[in-house]
Protein backbone atom coordinates (compact mmCIF):
# COMPACT_ATOMS: atom_id res chain seq x y z
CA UNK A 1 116.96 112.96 108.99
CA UNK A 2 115.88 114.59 105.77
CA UNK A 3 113.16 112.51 103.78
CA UNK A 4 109.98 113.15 101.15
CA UNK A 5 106.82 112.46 101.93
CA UNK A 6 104.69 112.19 98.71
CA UNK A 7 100.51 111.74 99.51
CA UNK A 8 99.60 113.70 102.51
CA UNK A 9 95.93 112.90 102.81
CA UNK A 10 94.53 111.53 106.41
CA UNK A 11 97.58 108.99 106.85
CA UNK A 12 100.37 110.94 105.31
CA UNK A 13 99.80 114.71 106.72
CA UNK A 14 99.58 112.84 110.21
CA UNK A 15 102.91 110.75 109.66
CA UNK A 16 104.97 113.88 108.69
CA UNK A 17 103.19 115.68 111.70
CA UNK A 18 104.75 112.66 114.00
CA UNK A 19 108.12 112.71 112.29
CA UNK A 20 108.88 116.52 112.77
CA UNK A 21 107.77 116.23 116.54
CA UNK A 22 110.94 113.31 116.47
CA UNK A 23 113.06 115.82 114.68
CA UNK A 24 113.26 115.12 110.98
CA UNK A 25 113.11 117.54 108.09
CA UNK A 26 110.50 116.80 105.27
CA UNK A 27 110.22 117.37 101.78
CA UNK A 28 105.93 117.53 101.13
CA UNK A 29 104.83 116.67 98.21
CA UNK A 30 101.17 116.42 97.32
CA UNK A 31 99.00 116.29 94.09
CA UNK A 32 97.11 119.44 95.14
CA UNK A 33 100.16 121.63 96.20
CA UNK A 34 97.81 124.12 98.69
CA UNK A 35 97.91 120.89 100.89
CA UNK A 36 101.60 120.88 100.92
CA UNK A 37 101.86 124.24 102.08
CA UNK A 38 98.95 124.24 104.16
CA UNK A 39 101.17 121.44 106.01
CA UNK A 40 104.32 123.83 105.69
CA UNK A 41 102.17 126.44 107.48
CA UNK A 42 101.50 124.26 110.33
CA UNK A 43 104.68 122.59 111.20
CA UNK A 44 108.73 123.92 110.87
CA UNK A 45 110.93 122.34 108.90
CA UNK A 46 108.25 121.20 106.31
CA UNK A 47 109.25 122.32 102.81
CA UNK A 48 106.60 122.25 100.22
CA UNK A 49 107.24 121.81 96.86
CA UNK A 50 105.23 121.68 93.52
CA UNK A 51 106.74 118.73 91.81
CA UNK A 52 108.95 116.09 91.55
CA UNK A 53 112.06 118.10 89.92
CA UNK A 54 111.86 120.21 93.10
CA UNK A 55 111.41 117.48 95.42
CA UNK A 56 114.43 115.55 94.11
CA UNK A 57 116.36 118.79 94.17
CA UNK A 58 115.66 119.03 97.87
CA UNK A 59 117.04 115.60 98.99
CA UNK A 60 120.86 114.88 99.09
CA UNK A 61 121.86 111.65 97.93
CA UNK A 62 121.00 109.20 99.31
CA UNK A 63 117.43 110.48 99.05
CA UNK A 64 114.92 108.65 101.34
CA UNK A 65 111.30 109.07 99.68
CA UNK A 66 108.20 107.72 101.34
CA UNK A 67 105.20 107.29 99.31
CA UNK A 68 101.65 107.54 100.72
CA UNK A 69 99.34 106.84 98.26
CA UNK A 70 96.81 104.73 96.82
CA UNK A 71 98.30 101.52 95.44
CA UNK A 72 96.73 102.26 92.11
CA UNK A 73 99.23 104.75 91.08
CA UNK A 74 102.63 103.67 92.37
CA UNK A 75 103.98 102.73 89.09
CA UNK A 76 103.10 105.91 87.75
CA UNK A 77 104.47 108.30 90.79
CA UNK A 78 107.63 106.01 90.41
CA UNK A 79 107.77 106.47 86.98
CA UNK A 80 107.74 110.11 87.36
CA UNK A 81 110.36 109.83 90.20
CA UNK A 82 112.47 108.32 87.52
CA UNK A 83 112.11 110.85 85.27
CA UNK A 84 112.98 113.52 88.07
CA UNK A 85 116.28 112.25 88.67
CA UNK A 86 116.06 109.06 91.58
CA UNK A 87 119.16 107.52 91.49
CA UNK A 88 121.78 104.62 92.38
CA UNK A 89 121.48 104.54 96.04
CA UNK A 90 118.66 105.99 96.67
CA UNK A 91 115.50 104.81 98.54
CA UNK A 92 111.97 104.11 97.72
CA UNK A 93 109.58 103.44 100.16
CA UNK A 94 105.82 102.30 99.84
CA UNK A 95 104.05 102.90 102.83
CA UNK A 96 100.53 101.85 101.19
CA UNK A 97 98.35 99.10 100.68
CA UNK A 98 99.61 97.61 97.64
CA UNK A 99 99.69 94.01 96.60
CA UNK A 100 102.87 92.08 97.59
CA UNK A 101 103.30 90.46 94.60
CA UNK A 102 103.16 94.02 92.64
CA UNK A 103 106.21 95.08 95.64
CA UNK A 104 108.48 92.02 94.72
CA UNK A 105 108.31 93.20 90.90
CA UNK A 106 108.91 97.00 92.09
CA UNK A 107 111.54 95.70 94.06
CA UNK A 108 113.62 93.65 91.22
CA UNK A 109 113.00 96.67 88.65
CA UNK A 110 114.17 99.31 91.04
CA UNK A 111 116.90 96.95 92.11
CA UNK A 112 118.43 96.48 88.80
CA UNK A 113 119.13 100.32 89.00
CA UNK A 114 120.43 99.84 92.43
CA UNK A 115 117.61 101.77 93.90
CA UNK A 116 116.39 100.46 97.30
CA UNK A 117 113.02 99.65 97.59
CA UNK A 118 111.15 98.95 100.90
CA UNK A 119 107.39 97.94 101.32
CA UNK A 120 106.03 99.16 104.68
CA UNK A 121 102.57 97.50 105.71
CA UNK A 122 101.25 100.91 107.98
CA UNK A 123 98.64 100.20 110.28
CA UNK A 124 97.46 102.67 113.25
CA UNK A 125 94.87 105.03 110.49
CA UNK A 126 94.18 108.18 111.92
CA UNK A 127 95.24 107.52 116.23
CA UNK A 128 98.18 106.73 114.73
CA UNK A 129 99.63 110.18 114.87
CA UNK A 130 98.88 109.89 119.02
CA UNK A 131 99.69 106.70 119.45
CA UNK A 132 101.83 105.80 116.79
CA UNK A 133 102.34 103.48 113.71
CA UNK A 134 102.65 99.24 113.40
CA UNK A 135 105.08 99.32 110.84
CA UNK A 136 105.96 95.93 108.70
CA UNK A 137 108.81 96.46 106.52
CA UNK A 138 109.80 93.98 103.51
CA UNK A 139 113.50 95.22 101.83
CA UNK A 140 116.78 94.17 102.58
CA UNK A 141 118.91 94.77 105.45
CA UNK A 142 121.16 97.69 104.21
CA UNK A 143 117.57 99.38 103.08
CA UNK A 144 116.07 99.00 106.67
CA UNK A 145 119.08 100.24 108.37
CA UNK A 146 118.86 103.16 105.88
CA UNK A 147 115.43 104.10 106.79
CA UNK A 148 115.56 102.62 110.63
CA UNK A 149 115.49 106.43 111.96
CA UNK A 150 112.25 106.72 110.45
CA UNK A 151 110.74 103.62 111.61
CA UNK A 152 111.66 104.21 115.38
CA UNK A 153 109.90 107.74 114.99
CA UNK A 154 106.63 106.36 113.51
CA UNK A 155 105.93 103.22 115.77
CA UNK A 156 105.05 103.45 119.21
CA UNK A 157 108.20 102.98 120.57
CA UNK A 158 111.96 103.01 119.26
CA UNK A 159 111.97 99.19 119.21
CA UNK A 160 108.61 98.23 119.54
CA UNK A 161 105.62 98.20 116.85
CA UNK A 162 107.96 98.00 113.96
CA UNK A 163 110.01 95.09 112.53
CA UNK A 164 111.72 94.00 109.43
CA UNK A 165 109.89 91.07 108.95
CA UNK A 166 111.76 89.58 105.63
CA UNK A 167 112.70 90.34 102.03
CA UNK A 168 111.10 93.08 99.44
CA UNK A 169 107.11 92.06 99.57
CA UNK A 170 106.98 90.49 102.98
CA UNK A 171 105.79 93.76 104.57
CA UNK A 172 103.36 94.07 102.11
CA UNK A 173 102.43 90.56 102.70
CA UNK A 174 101.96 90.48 106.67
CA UNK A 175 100.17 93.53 106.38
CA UNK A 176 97.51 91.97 103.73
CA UNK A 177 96.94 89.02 106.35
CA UNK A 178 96.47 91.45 109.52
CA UNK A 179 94.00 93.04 107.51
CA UNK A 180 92.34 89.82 106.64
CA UNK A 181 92.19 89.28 109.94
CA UNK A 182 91.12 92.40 110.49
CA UNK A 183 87.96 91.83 108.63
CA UNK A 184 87.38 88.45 110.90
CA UNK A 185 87.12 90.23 113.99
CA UNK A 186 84.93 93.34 112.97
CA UNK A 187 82.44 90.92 111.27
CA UNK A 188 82.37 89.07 114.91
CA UNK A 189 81.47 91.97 116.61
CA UNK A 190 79.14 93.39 114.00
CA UNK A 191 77.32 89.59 114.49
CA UNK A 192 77.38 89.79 118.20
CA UNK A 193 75.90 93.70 118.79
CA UNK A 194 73.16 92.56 115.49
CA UNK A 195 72.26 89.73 117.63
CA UNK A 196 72.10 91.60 121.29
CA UNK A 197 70.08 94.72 119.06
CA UNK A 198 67.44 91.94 117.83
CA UNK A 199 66.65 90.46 121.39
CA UNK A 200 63.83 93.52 122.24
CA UNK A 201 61.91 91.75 124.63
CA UNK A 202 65.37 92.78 127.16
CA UNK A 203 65.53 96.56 125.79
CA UNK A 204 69.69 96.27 126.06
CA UNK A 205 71.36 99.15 125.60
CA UNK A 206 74.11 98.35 123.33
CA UNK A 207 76.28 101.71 124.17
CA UNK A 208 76.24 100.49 127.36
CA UNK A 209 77.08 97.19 126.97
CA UNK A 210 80.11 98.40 124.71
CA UNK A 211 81.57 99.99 127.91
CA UNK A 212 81.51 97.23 130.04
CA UNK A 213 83.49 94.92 127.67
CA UNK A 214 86.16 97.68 127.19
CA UNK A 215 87.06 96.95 130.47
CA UNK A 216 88.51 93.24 131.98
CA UNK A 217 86.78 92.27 129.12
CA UNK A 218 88.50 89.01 127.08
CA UNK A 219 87.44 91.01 123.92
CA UNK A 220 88.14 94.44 124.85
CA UNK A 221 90.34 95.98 122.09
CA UNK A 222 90.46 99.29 119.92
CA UNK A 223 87.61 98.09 117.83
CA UNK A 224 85.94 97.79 120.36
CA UNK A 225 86.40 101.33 121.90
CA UNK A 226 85.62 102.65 118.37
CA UNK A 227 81.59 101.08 118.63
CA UNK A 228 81.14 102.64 121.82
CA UNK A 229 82.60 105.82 120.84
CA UNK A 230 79.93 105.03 117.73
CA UNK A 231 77.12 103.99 119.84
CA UNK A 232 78.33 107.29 122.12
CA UNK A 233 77.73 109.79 119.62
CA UNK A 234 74.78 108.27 117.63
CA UNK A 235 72.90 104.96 119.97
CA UNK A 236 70.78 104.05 116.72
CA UNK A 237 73.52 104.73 114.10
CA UNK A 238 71.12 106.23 112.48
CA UNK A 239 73.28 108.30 110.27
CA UNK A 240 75.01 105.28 109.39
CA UNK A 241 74.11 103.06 106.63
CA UNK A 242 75.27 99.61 106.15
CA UNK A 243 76.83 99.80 103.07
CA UNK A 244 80.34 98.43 103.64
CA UNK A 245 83.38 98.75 101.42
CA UNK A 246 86.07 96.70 101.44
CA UNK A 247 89.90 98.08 100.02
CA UNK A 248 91.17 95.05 98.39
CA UNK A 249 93.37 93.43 101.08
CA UNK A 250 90.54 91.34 102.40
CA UNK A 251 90.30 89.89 98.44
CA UNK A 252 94.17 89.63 98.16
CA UNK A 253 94.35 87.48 101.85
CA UNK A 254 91.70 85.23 100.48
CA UNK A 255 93.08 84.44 97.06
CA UNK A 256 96.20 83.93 98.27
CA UNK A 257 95.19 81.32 100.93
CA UNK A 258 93.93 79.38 98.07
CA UNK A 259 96.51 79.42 96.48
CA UNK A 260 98.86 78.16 99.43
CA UNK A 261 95.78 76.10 99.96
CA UNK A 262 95.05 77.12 103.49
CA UNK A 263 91.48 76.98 105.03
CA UNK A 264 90.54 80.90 106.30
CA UNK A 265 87.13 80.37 106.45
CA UNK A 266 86.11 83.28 109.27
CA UNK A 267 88.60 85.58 107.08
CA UNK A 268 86.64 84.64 103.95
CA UNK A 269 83.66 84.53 105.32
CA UNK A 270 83.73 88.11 106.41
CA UNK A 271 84.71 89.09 103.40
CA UNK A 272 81.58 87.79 101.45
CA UNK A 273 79.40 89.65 104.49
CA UNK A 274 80.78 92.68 103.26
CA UNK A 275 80.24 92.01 99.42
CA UNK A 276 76.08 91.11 101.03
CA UNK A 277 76.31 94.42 102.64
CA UNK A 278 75.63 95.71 99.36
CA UNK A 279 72.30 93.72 98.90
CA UNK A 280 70.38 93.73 102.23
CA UNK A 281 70.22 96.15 104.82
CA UNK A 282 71.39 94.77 108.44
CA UNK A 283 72.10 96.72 111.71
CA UNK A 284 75.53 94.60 111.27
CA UNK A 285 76.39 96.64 108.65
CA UNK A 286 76.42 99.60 110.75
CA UNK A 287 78.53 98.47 113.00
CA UNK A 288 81.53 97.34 110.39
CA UNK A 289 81.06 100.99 109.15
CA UNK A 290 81.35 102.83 112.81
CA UNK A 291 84.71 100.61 112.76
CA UNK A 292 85.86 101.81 109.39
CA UNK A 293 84.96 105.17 109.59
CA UNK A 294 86.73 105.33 113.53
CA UNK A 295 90.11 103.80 112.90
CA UNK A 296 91.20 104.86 109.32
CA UNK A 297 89.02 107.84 108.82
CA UNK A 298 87.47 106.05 105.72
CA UNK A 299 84.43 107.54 103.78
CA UNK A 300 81.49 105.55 104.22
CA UNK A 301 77.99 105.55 102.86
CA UNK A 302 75.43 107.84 104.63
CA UNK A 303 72.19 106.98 105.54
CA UNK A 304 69.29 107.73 103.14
């Protein structure tokens, strides 16, 4: 299958890298073009081009586009896709991070032009190009079935780690919630290895601790692997500081819940640790950035 890839940064240059190993053809598009053709370099049948004219050029209708990119500038980049020449039929994908309610809008616009419009909650950050993709797609059916090819090559298996999940916005949706309670469980373990790196008087090593859990373990799990991996490489984390961003989804999740009037309090809570992360240094804080900085490749605050 032909598609476009627009935003090849750490997620997007590994997701065309895993769909021409399954046999598709892209279309790379990027805003600095030397990264398209760096790609194009690297792998056969990638085709770089240097803007949107060329990219819809390149696609025979119906054109299957994939955007990677931050969720700040999808209006724009479909704006500009407009402009270019996307058409009836065609479909628009939004692999991102955006906010669900901002998809369901896309969706209905898009929709009134008969342009198919699919959300796709990615999860898997930069293993996922090894192990594959958890893929949670919002759109209609005929949209899925249009991109389904796609969706089998990116997950883990053909039917397994991807699902349609419901109707433009859902993916979107599930995927702000996983990373809600995503946040949860890395501020559990950043508690738990703060509290065993305070008890001195026992001189636990934490690296090694980390190894025993990963295995039998009732909380083994790739977070886990990615602190002793951390604690591997650095046992102080001293090159770590604690500063600890947070993307939006972890706001979105909580605002939403109050809205449906649901208690999250462990998904809210750890969301307000990460805001305090700003204030106060705490060894916790290191550990919630090893996590970050292991699974999605995210830039994180050095030491000073």
């Amino acid at each position: 299958m032909k598609i476009a890839m627009i935003g090849l940064g750490k997620m997007g240059a590994n997701m065309v890298r895993r769909l021409v190993k399954d046999g598709h053809d892209i279309i790379a598009y990027s805003h600095s073009p030397e990264t398209a053709i760096e790609l194009a370099n690297e792998l056969n049948n990638v085709t770089p081009v240097k803007n949107l004219d060329e990219l819809i050029s390149a696609l025979e209708p119906p054109r299957v586009i994939w955007l990677m990119i931050p969720h700040q500038v999808v209006d724009e980049s479909i704006s500009h896709l407009m402009d270019a020449g996307m058409e009836q039929g065609d479909l628009l994908v939004d692999g991102g991070n955006s906010n669900f309610n901002l998809s369901k809008k896309r969706a209905a616009e898009l929709g009134e032009k008969n342009i198919h419009f699919v959300d796709c909650g990615t999860s898997g950050g930069v293993w996922g190009l090894e192990n594959g993709y958890s893929i949670m797609a919002g759109g209609s059916k005929e949209a899925i079935s249009l991109l389904k090819p796609v969706l089998q090559s990116l997950a883990p298996g053909k039917e397994t780690g991807w699902g349609h999940v419901g109707p433009a916005g859902a993916g979107h949706y599930v995927k702000m919630v996983h990373n809600g309670i995503e946040y949860g469980m890395m501020q559990a373990f950043a508690e738990g290895f703060e509290l065993l790196e305070a008890k001195e008087e026992m001189d636990l090593d934490l690296h090694q601790i980390s190894e025993i859990w990963q295995h039998g373990s009732v909380v083994r799990s790739w977070l886990l692997d990615l602190i002793a991996d951390a604690f591997g490489d650095d046992k102080s984390l001293s090159a770590l500081s604690d500063y600890v961003d947070d993307s939006g989804e972890g706001r979105w999740t909580v605002q939403d819940s109050i809205e449906l009037g649901v208690p999250t309090p462990v998904l809210t809570l750890a969301l307000q640790m990460r805001f305090r992360s700003r204030q106060d240094p705490s060894f916790a804080g290191k550990i919630l950035n090893a996590m970050r900085a292991g699974f999605g490749g995210h830039s994180i605050k050095p030491a000073e």
